[in-house]
Protein backbone atom coordinates (compact mmCIF):
# COMPACT_ATOMS: atom_id res chain seq x y z
CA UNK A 1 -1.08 3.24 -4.13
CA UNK A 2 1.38 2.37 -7.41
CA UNK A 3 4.07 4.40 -8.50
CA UNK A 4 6.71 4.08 -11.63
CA UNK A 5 9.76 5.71 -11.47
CA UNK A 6 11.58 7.32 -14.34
CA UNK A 7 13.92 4.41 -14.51
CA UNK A 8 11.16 1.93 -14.23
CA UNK A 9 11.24 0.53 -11.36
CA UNK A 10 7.63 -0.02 -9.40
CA UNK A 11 6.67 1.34 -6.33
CA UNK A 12 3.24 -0.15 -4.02
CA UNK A 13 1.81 1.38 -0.70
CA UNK A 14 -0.31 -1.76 0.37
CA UNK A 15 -2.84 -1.52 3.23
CA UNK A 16 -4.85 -3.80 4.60
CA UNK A 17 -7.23 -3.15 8.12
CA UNK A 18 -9.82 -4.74 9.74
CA UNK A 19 -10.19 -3.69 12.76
CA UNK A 20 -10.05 -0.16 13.31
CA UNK A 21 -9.52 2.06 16.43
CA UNK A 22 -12.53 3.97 16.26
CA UNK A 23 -15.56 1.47 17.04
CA UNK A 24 -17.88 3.71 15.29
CA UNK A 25 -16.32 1.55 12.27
CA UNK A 26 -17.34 -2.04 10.94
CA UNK A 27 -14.67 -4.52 11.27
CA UNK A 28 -13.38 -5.38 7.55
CA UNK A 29 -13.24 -9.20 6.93
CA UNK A 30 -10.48 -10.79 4.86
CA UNK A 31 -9.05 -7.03 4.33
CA UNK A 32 -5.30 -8.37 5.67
CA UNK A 33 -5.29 -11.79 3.86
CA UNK A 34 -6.42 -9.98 0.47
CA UNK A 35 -4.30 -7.05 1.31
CA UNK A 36 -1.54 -9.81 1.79
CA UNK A 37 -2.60 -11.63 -1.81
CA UNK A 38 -2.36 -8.45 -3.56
CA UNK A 39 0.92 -8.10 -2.20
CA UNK A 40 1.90 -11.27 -3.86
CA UNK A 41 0.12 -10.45 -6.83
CA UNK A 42 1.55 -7.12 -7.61
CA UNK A 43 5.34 -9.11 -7.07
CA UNK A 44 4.50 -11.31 -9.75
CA UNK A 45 3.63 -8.31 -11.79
CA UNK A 46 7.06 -6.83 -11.67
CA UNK A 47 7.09 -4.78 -8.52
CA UNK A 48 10.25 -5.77 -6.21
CA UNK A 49 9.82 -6.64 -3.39
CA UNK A 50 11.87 -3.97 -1.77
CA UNK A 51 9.20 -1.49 -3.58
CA UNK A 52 6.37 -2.92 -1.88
CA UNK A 53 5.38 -1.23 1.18
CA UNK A 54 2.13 -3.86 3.18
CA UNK A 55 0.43 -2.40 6.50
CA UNK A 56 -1.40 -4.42 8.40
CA UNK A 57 -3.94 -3.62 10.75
CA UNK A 58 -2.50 -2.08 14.18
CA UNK A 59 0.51 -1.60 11.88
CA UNK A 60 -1.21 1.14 9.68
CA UNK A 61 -1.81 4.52 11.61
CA UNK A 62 -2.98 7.19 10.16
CA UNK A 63 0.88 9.22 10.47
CA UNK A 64 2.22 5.46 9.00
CA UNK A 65 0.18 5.83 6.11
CA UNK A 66 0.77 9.60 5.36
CA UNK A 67 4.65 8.79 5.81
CA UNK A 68 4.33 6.03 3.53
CA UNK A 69 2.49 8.04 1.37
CA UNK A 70 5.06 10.79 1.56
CA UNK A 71 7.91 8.49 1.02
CA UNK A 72 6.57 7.14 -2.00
CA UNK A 73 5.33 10.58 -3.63
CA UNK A 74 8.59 12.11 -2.81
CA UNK A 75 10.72 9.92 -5.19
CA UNK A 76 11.54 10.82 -8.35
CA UNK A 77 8.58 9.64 -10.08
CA UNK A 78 6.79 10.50 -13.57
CA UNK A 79 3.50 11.59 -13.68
CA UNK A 80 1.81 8.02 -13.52
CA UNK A 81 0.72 7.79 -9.91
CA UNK A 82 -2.14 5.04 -9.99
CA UNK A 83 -4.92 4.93 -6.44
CA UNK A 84 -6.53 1.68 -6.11
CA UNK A 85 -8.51 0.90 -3.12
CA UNK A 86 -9.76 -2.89 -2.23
């Protein structure tokens, strides 16, 4: 999840799992090391690093990822909110 602010400035909600809670759900190879790249890549793109938000795994709950998501909706943002999803 990408966000600009009015004053520029870049916003990413990064998430990366691969083993999930429920084992009704297929592992996800690679999802933290690409979730971890795309971290990187995103920096190099202009986002600060402050502005980037990565989860990881055990890290990203479902009520961590709706905060997060929260957080970052809740700024003062224009109307270009971008979804991308690995």
């Amino acid at each position: 999840m990408f966000n600009e602010g009015l004053n520029g400035e870049k916003f990413a909600l990064v998430i990366g799992i691969e083993t999930y809670l429920d084992s009704g759900m297929n592992p996800v190879r690679h999802a933290e090391a690409d979730a971890e790249g795309f971290t990187e890549a995103v920096r190099l793109h202009g986002f600060e690093a402050k502005n980037i938000q990565l989860l990881l795994s055990s890290a990203a709950t479902k009520a961590v990822i709706l905060s997060a998501m929260l957080c970052l909706l809740t700024r003062e943002f224009n109307e270009q909110l971008k979804l991308y999803r690995l």
